[in-house]
C-alpha atoms as a PDB file:
ATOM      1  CA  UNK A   1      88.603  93.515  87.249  1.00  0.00           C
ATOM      2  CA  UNK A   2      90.287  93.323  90.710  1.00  0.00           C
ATOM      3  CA  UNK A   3      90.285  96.944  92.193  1.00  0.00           C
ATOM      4  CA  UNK A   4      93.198  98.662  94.481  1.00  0.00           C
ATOM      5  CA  UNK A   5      90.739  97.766  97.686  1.00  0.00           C
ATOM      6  CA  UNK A   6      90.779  94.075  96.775  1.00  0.00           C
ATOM      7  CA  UNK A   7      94.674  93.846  95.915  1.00  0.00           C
ATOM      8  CA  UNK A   8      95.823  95.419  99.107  1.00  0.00           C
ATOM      9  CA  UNK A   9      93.642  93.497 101.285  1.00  0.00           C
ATOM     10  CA  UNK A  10      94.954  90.002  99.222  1.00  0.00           C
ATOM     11  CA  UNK A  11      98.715  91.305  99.653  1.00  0.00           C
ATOM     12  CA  UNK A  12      98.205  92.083 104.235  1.00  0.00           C
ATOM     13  CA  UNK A  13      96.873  88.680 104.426  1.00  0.00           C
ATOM     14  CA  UNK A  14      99.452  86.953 102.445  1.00  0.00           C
ATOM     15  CA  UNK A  15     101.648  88.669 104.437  1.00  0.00           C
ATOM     16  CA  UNK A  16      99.721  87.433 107.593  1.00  0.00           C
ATOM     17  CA  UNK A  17      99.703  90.804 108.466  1.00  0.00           C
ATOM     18  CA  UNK A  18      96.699  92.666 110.608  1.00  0.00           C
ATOM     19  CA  UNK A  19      95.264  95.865 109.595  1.00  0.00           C
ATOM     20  CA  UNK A  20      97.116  97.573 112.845  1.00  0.00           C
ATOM     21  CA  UNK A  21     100.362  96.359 112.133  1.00  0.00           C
ATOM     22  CA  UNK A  22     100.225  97.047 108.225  1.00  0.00           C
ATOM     23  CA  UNK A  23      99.113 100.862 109.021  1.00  0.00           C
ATOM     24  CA  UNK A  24     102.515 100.833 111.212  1.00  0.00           C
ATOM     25  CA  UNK A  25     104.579  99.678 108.851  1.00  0.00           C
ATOM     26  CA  UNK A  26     103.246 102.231 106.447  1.00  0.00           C
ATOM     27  CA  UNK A  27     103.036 105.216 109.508  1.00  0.00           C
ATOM     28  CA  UNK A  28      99.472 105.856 108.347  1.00  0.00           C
ATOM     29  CA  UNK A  29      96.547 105.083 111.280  1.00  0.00           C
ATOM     30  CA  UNK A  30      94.584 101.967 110.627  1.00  0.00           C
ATOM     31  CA  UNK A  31      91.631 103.477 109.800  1.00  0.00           C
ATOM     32  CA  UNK A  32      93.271 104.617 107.022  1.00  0.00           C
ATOM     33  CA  UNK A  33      94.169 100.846 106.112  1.00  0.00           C
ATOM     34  CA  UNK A  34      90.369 100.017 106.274  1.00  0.00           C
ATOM     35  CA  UNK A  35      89.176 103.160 104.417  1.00  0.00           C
ATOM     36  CA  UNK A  36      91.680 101.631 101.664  1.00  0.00           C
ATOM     37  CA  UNK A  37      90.246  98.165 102.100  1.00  0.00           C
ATOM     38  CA  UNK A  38      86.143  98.757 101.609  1.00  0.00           C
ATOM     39  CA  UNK A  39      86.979 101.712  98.662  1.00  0.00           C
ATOM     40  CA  UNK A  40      85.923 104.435 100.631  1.00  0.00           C
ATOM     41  CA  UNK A  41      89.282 106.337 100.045  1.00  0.00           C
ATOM     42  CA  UNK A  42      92.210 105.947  97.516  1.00  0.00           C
ATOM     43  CA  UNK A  43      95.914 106.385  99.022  1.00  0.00           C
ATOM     44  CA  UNK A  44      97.723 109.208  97.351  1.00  0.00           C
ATOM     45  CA  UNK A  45     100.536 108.626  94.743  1.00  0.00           C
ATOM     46  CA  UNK A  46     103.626 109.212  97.199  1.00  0.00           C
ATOM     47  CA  UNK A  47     101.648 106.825  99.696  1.00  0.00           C
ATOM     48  CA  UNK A  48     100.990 104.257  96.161  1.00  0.00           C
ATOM     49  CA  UNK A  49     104.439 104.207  95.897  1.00  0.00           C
ATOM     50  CA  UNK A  50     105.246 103.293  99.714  1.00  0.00           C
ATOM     51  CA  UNK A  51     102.766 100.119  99.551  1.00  0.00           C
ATOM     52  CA  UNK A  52     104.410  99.203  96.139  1.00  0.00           C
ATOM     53  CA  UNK A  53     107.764  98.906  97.733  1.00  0.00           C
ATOM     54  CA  UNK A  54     106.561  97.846 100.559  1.00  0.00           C
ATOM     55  CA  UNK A  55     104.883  94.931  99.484  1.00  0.00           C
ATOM     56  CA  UNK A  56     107.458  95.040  96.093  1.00  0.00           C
ATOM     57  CA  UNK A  57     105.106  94.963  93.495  1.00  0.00           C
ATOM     58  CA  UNK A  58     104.217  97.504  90.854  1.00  0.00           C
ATOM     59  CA  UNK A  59     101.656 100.021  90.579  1.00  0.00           C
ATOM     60  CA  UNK A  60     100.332  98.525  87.736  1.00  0.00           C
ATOM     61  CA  UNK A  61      99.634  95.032  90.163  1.00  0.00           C
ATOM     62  CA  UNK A  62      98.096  97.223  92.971  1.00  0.00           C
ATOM     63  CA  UNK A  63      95.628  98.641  90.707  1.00  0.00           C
ATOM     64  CA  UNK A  64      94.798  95.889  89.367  1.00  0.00           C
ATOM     65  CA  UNK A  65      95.886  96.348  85.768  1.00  0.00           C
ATOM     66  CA  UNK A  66      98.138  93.650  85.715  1.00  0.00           C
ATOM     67  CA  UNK A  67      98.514  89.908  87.348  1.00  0.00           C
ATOM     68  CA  UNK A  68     102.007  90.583  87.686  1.00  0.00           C
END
């Protein structure tokens, strides 16, 4: 099962995006991008919803429930 750590990573790159300019786009610091990245912390559900839109997929895809 992909986790939320894997699926965010996936969706930066594919975006060709950096871990600095991701955590700008999202106004978080980019530590907080790799914390998110190698599972050592889990973004909160207002801050879910952000990378959902951001990224325009559901929460279902980030979490890896779902391939859609």
């Amino acid at each position: 099962m992909i986790l939320f750590k894997e699926r965010l990573k996936e969706l930066r790159i594919e975006k060709g995006l950096t871990q600095t300019q991701l955590a700008k786009e999202l106004r978080v610091n980019q530590r907080t991008i790799s914390n998110w990245e190698v599972g050592e912390r889990q973004p909160t559900l207002d801050t879910l919803e952000v990378i959902a839109k951001y990224f325009n997929v559901s929460y279902d895809y980030l979490l890896g429930l779902t391939d859609e």
